[in-house]
PDB file of N, CA and C in Angstrom:
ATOM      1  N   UNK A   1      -5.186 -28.316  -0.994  1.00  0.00           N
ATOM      2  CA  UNK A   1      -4.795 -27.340   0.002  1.00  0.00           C
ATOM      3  C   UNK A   1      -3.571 -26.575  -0.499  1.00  0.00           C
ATOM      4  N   UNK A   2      -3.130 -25.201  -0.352  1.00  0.00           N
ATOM      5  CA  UNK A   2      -2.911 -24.158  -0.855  1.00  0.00           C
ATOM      6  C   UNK A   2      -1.570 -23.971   0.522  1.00  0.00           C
ATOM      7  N   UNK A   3       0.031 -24.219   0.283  1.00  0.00           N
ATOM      8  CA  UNK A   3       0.340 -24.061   1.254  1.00  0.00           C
ATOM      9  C   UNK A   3       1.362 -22.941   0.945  1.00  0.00           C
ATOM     10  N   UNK A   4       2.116 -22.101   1.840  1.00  0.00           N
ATOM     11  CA  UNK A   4       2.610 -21.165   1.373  1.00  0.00           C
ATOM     12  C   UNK A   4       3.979 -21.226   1.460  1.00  0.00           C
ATOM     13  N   UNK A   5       4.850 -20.775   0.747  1.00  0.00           N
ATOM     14  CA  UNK A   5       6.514 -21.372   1.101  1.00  0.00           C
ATOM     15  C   UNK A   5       6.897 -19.713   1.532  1.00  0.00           C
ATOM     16  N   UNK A   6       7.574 -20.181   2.350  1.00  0.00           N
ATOM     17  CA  UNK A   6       8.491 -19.489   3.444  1.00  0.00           C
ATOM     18  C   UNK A   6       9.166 -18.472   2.493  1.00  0.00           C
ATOM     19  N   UNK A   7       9.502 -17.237   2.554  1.00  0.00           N
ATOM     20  CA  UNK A   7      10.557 -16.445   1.818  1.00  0.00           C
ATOM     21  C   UNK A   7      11.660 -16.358   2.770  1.00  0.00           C
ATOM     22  N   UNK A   8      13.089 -16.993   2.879  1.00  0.00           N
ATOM     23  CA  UNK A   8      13.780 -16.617   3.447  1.00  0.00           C
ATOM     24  C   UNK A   8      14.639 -14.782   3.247  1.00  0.00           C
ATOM     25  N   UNK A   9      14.349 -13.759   4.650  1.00  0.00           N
ATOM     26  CA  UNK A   9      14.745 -12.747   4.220  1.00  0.00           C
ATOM     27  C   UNK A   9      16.353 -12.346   4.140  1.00  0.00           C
ATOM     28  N   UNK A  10      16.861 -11.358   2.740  1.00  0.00           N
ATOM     29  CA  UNK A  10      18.288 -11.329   3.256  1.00  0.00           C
ATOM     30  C   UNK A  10      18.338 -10.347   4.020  1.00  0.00           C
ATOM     31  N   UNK A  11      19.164 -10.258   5.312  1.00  0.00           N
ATOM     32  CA  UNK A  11      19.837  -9.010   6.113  1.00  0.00           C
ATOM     33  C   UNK A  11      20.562  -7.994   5.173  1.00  0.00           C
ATOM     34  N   UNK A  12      20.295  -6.574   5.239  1.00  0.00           N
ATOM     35  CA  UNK A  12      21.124  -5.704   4.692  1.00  0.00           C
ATOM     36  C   UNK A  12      21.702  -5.217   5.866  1.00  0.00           C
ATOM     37  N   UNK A  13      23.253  -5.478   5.641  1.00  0.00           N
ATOM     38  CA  UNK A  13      23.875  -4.582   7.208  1.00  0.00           C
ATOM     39  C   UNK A  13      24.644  -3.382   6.570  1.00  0.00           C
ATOM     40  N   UNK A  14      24.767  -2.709   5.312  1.00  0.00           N
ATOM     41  CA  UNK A  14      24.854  -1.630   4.935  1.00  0.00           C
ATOM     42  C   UNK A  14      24.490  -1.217   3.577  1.00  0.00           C
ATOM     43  N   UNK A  15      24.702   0.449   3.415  1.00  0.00           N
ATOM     44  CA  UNK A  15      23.972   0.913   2.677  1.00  0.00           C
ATOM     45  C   UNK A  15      24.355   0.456   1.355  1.00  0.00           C
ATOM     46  N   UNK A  16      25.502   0.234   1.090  1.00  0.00           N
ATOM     47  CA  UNK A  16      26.147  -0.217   0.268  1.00  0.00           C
ATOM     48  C   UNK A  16      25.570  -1.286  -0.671  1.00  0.00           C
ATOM     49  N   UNK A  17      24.653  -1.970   0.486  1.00  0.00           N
ATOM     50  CA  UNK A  17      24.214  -2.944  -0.199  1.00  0.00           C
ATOM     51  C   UNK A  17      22.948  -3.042  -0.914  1.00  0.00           C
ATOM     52  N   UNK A  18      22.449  -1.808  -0.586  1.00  0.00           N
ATOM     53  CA  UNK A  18      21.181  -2.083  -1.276  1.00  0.00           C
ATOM     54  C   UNK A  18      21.561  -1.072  -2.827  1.00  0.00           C
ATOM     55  N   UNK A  19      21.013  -1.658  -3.554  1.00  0.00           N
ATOM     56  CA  UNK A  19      21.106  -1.294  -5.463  1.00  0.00           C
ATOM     57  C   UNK A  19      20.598   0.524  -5.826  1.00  0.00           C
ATOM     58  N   UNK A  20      20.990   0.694  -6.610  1.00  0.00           N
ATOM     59  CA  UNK A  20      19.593   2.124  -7.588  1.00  0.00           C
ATOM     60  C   UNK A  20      18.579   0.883  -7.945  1.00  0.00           C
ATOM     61  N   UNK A  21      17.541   1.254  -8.166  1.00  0.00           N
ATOM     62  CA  UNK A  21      16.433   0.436  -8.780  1.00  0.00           C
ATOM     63  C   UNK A  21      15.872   1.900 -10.090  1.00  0.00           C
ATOM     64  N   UNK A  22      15.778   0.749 -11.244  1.00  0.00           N
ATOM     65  CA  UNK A  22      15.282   1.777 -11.993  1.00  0.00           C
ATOM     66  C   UNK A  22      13.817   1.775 -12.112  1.00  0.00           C
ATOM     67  N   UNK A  23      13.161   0.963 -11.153  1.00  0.00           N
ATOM     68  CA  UNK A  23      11.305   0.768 -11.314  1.00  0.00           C
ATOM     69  C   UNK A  23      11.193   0.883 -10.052  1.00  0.00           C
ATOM     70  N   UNK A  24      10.264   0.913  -9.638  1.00  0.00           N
ATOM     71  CA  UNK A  24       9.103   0.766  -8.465  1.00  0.00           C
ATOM     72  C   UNK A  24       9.323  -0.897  -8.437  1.00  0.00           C
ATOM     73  N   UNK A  25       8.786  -1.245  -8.977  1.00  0.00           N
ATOM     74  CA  UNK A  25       8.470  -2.737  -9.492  1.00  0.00           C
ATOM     75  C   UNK A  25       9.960  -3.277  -8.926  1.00  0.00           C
ATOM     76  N   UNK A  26      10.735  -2.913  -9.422  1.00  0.00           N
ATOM     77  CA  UNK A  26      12.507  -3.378  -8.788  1.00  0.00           C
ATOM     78  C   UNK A  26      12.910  -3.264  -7.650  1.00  0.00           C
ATOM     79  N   UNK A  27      12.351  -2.136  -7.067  1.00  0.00           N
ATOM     80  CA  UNK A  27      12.485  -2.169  -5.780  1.00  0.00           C
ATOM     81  C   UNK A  27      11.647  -3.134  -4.599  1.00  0.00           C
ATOM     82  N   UNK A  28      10.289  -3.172  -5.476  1.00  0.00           N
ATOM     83  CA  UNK A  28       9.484  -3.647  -4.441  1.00  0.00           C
ATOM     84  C   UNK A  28       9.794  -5.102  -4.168  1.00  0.00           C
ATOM     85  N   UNK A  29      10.391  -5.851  -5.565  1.00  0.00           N
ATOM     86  CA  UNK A  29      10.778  -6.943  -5.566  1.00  0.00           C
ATOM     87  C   UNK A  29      11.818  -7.281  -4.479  1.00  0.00           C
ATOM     88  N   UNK A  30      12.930  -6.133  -4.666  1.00  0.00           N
ATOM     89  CA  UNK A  30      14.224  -6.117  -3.630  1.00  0.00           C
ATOM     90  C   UNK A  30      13.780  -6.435  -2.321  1.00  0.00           C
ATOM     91  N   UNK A  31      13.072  -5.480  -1.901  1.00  0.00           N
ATOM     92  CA  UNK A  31      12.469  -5.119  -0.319  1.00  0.00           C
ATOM     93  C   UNK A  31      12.015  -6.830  -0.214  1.00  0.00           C
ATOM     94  N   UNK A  32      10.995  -7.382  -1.114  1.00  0.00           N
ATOM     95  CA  UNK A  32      10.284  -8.673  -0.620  1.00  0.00           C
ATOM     96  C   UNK A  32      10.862  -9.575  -0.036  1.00  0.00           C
ATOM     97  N   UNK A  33      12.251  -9.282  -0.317  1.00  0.00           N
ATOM     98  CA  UNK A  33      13.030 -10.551  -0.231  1.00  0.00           C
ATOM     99  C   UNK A  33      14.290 -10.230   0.772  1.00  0.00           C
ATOM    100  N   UNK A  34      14.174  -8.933   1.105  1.00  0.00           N
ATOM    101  CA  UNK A  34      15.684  -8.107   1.885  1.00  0.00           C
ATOM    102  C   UNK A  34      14.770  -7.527   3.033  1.00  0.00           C
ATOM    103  N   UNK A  35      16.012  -7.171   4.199  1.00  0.00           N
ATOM    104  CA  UNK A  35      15.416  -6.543   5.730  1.00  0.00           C
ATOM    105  C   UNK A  35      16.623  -5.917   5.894  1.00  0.00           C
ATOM    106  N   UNK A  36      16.207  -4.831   6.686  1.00  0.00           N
ATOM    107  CA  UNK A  36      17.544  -4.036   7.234  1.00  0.00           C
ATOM    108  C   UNK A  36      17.727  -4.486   8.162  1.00  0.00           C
ATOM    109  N   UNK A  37      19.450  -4.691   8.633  1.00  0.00           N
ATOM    110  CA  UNK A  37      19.957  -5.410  10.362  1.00  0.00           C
ATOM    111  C   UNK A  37      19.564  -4.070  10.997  1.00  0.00           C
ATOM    112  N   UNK A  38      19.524  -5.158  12.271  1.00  0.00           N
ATOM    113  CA  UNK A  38      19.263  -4.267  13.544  1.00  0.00           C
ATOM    114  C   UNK A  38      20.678  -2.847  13.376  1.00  0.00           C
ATOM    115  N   UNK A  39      21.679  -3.583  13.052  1.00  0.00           N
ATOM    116  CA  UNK A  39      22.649  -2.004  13.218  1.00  0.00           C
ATOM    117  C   UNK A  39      22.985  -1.171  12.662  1.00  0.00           C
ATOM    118  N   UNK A  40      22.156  -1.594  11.020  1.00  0.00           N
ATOM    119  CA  UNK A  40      22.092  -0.880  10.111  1.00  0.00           C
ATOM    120  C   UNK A  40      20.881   0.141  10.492  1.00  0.00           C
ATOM    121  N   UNK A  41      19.458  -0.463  11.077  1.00  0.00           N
ATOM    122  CA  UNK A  41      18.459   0.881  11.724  1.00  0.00           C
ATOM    123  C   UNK A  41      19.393   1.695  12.668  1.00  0.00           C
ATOM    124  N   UNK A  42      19.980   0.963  13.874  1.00  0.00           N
ATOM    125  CA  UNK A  42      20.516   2.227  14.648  1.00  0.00           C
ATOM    126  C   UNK A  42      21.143   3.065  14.405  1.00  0.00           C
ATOM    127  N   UNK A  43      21.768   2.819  12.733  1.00  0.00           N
ATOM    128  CA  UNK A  43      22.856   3.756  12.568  1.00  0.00           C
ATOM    129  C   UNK A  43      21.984   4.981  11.676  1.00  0.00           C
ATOM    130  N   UNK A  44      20.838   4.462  11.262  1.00  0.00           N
ATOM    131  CA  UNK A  44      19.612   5.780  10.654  1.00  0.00           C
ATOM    132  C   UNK A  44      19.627   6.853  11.801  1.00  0.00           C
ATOM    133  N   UNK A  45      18.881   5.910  13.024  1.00  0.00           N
ATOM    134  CA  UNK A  45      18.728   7.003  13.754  1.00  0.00           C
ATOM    135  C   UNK A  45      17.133   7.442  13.490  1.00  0.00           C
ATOM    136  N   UNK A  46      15.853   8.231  14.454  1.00  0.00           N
ATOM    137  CA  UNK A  46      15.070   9.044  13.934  1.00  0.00           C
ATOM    138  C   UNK A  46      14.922   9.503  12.693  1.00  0.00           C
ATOM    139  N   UNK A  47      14.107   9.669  11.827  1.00  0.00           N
ATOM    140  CA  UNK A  47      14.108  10.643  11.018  1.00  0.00           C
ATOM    141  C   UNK A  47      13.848  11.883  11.624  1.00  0.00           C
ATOM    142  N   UNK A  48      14.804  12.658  10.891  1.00  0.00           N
ATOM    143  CA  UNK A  48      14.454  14.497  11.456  1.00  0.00           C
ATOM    144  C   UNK A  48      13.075  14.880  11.024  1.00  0.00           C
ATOM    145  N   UNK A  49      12.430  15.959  12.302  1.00  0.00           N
ATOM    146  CA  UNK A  49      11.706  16.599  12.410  1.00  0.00           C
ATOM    147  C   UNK A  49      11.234  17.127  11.189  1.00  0.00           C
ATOM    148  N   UNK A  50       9.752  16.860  10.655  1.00  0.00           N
ATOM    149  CA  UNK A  50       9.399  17.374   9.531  1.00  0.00           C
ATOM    150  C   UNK A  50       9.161  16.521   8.464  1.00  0.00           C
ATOM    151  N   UNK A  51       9.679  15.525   8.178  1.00  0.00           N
ATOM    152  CA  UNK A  51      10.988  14.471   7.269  1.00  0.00           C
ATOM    153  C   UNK A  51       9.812  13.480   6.801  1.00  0.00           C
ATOM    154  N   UNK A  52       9.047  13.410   7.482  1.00  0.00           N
ATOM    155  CA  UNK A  52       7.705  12.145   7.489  1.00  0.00           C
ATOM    156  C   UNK A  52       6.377  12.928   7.218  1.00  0.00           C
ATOM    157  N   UNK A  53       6.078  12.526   6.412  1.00  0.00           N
ATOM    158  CA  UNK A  53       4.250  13.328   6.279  1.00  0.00           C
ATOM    159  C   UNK A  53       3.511  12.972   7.452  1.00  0.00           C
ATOM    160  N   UNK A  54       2.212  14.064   7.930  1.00  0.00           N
ATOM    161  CA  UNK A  54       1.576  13.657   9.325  1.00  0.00           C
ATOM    162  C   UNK A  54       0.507  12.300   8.853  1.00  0.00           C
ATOM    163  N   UNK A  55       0.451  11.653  10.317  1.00  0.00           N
ATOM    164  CA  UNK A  55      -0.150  10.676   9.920  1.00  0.00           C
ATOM    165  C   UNK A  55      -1.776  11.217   8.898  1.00  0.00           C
ATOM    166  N   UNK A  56      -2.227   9.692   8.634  1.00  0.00           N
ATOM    167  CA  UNK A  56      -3.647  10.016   7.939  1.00  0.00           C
ATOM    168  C   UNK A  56      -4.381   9.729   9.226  1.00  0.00           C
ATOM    169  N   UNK A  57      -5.259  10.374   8.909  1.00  0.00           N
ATOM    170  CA  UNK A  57      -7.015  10.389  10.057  1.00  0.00           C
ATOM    171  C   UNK A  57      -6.780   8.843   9.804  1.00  0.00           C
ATOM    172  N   UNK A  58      -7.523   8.675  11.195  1.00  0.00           N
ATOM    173  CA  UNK A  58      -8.075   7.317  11.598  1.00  0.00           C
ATOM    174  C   UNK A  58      -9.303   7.087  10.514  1.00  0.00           C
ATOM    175  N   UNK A  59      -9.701   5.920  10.007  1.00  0.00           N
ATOM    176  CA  UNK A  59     -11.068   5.614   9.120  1.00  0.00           C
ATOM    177  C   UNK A  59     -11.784   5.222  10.373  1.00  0.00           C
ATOM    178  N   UNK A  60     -12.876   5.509   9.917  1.00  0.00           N
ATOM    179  CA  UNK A  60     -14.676   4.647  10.690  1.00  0.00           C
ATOM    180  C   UNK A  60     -14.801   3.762   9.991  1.00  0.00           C
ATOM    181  N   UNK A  61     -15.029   2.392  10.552  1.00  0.00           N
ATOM    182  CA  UNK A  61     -15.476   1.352   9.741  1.00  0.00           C
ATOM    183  C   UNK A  61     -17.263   1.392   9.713  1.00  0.00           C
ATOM    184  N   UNK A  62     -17.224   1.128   8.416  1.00  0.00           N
ATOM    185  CA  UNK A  62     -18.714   1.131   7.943  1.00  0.00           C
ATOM    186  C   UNK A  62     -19.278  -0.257   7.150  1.00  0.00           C
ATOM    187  N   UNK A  63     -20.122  -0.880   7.979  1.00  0.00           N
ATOM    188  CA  UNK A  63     -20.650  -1.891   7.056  1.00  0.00           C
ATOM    189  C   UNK A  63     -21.514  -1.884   5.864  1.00  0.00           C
ATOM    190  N   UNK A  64     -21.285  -2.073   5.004  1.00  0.00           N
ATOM    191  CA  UNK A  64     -21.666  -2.358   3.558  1.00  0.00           C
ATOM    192  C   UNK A  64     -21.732  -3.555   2.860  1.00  0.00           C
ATOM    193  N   UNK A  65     -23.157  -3.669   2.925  1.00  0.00           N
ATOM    194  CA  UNK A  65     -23.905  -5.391   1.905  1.00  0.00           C
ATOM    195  C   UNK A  65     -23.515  -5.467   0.463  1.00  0.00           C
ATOM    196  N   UNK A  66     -22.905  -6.508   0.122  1.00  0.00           N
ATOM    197  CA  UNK A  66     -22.999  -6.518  -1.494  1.00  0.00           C
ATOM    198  C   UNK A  66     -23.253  -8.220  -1.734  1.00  0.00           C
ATOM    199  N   UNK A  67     -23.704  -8.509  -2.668  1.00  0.00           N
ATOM    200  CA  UNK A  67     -23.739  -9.731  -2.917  1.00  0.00           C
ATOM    201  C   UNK A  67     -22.796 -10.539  -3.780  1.00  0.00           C
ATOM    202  N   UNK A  68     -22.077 -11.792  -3.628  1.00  0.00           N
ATOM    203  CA  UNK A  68     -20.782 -12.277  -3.897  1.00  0.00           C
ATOM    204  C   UNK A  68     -20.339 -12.197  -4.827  1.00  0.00           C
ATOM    205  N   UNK A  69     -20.906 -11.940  -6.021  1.00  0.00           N
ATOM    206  CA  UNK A  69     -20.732 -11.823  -6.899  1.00  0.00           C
ATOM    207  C   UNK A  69     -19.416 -10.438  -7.359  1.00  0.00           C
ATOM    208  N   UNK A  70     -20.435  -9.405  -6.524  1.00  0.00           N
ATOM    209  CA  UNK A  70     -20.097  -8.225  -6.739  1.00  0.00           C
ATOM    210  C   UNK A  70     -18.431  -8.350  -6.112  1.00  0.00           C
ATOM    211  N   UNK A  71     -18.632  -9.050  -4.688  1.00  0.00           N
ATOM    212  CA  UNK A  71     -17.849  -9.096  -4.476  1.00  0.00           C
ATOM    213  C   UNK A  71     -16.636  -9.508  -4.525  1.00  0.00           C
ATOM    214  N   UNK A  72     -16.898 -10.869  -4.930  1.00  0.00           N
ATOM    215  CA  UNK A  72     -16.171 -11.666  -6.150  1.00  0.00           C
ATOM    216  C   UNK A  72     -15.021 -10.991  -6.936  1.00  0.00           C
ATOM    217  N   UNK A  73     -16.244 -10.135  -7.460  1.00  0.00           N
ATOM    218  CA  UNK A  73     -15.605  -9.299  -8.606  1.00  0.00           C
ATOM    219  C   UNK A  73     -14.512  -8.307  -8.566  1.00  0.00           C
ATOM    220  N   UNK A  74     -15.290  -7.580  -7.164  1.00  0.00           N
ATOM    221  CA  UNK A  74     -13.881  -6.831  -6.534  1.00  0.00           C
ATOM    222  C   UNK A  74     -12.304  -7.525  -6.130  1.00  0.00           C
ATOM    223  N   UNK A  75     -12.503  -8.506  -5.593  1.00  0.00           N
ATOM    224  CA  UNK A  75     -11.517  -9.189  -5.466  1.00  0.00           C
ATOM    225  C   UNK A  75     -10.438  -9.579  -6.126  1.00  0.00           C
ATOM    226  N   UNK A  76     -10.963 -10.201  -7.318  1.00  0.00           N
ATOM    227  CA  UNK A  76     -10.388 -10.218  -8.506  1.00  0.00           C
ATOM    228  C   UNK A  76      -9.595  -9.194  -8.733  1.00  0.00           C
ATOM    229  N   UNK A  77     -10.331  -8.197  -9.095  1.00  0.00           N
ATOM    230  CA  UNK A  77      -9.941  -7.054  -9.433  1.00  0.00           C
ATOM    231  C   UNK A  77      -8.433  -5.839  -8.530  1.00  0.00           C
ATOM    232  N   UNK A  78      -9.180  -6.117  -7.493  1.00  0.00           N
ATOM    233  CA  UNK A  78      -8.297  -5.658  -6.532  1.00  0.00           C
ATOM    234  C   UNK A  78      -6.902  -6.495  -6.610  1.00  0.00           C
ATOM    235  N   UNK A  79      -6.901  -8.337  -6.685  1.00  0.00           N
ATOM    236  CA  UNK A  79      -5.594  -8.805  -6.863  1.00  0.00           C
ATOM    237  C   UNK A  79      -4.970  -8.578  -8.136  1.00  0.00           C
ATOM    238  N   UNK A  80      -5.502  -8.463  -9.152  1.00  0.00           N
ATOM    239  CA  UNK A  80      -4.770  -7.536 -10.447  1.00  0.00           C
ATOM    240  C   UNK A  80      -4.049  -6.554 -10.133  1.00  0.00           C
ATOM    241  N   UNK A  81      -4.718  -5.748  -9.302  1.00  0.00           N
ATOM    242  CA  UNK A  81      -3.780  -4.368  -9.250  1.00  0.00           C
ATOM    243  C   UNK A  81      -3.053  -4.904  -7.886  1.00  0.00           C
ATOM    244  N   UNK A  82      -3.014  -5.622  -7.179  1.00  0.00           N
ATOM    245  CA  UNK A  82      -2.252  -5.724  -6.184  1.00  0.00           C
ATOM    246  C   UNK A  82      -2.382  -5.292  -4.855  1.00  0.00           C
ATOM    247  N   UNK A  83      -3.696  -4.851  -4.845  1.00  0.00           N
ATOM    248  CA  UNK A  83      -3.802  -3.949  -3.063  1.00  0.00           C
ATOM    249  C   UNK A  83      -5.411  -5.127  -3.083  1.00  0.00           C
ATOM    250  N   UNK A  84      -5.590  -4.937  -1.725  1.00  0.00           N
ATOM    251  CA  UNK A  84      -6.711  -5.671  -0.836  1.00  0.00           C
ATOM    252  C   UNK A  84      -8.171  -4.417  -1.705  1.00  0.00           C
ATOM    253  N   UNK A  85      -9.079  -5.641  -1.528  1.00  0.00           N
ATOM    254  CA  UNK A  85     -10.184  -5.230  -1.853  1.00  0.00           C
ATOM    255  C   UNK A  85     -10.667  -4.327  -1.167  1.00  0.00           C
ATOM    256  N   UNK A  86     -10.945  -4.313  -0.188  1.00  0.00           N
ATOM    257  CA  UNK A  86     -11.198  -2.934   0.921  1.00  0.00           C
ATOM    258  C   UNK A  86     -10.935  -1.368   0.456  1.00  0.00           C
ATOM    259  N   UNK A  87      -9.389  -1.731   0.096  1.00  0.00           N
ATOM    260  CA  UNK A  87      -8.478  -0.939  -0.082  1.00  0.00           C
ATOM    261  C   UNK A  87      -8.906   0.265  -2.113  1.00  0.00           C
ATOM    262  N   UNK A  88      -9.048  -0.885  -2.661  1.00  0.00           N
ATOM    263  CA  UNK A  88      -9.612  -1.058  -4.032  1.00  0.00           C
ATOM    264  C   UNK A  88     -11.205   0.098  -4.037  1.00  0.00           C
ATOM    265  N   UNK A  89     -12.210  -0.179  -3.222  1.00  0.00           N
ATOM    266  CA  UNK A  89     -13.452  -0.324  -2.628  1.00  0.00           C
ATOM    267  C   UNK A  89     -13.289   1.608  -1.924  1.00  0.00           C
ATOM    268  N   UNK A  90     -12.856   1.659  -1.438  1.00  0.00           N
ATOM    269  CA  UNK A  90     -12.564   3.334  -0.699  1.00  0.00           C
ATOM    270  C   UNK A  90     -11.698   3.932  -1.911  1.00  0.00           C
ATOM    271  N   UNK A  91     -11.129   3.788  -2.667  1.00  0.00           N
ATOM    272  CA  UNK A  91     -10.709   4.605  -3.648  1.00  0.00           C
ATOM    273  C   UNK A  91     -12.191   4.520  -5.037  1.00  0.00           C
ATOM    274  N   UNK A  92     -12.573   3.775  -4.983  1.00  0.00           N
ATOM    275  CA  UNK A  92     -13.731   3.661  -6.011  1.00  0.00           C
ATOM    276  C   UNK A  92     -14.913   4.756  -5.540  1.00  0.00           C
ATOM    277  N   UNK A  93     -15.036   4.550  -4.165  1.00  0.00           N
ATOM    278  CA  UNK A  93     -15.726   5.546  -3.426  1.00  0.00           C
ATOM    279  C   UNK A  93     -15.384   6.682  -3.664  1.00  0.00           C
ATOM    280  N   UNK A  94     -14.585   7.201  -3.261  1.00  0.00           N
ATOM    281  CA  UNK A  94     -13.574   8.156  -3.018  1.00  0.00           C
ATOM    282  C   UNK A  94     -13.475   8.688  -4.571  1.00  0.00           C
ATOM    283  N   UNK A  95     -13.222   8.291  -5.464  1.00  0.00           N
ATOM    284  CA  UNK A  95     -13.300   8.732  -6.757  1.00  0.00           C
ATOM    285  C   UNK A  95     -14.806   8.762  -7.457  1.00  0.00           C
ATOM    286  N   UNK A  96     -15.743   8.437  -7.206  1.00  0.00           N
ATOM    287  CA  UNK A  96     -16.626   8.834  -7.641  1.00  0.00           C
ATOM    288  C   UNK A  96     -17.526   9.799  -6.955  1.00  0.00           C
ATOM    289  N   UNK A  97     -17.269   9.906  -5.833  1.00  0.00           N
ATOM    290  CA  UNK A  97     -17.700  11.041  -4.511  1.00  0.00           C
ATOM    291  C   UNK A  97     -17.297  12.178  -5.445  1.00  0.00           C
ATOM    292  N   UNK A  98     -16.067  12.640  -5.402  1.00  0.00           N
ATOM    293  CA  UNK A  98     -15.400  13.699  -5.950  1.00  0.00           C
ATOM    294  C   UNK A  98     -15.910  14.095  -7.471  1.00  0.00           C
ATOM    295  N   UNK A  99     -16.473  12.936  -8.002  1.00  0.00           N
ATOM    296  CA  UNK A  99     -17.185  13.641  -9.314  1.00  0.00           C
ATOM    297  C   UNK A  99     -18.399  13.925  -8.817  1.00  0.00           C
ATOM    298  N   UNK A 100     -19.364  13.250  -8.348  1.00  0.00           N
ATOM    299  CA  UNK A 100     -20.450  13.735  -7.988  1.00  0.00           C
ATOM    300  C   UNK A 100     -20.769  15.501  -7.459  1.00  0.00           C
ATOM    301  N   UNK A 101     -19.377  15.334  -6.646  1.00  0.00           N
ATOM    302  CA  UNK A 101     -19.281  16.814  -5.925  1.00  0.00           C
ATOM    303  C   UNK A 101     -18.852  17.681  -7.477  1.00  0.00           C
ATOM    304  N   UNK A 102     -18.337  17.793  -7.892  1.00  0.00           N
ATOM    305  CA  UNK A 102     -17.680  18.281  -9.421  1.00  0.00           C
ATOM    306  C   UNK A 102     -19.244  18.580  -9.842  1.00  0.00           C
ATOM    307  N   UNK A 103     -19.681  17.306 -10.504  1.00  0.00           N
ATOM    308  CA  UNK A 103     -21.005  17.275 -10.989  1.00  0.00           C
ATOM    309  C   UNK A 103     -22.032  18.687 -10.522  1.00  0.00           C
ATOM    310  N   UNK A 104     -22.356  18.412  -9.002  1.00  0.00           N
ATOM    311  CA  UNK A 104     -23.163  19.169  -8.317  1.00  0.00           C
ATOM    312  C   UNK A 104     -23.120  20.528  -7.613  1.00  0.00           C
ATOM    313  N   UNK A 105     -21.507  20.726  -8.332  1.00  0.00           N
ATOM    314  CA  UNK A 105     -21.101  22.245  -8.140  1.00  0.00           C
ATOM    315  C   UNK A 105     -20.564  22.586  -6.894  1.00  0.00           C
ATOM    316  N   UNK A 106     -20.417  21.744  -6.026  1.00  0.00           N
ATOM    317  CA  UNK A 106     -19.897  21.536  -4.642  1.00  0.00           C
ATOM    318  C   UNK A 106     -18.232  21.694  -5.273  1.00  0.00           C
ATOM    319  N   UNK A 107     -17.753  21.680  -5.582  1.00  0.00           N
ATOM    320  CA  UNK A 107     -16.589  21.667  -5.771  1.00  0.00           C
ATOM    321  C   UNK A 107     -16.477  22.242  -7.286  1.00  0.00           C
ATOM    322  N   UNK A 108     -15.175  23.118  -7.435  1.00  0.00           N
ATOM    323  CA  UNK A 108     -14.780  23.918  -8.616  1.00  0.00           C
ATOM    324  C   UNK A 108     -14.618  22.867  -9.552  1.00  0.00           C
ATOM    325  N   UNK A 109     -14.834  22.529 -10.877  1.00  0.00           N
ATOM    326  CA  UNK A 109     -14.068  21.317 -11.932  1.00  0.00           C
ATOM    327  C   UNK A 109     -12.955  22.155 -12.223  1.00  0.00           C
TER     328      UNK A 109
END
């Protein structure tokens, strides 16, 4: 059995405290393990008007059969790169849609 250990998070109560990160990878590590205090958010405040991209469309969930293997496989795959299989699975879509359309002249190459 597979049990999971606790990450205790640190509080950031100012800005001060959080680093430059020179990766993605450095940061994401930071964040895993750090939370902003409650009075460090109030002192953000809203973000201003504009400041946030609009949300994305809601998805339709669609059921789709594959056999375990396949799926298996995705999985795998998907924990290599680090995002959920699902997630992995709609960009595979999604990227080969867009050639097809390319392909079939539906869209400019």
């Amino acid at each position: 059995m597979v049990t999971e250990s606790k990450v205790r998070m640190v509080e950031i109560h100012s800005e001060d405290e959080i680093p430059e990160f020179a990766t993605e990878a450095e940061e994401h590590a930071f964040w895993s393990t750090h939370s902003l205090g409650e009075e460090l958010l109030e002192q953000f405040g809203p973000p201003p008007e504009g400041l946030l991209p609009p949300p994305r469309p809601r998805s339709t969930p669609v059921a789709v059969r594959f056999d375990r293997d396949t799926i298996g496989r995705l999985k795998t795959l998907a924990a290599r790169k680090n995002k959920g299989y699902q997630t992995l699975l709609k960009e595979f879509v999604t990227e080969r849609l867009y050639e097809e359309e390319k392909r079939e002249g539906i869209i400019p190459s």
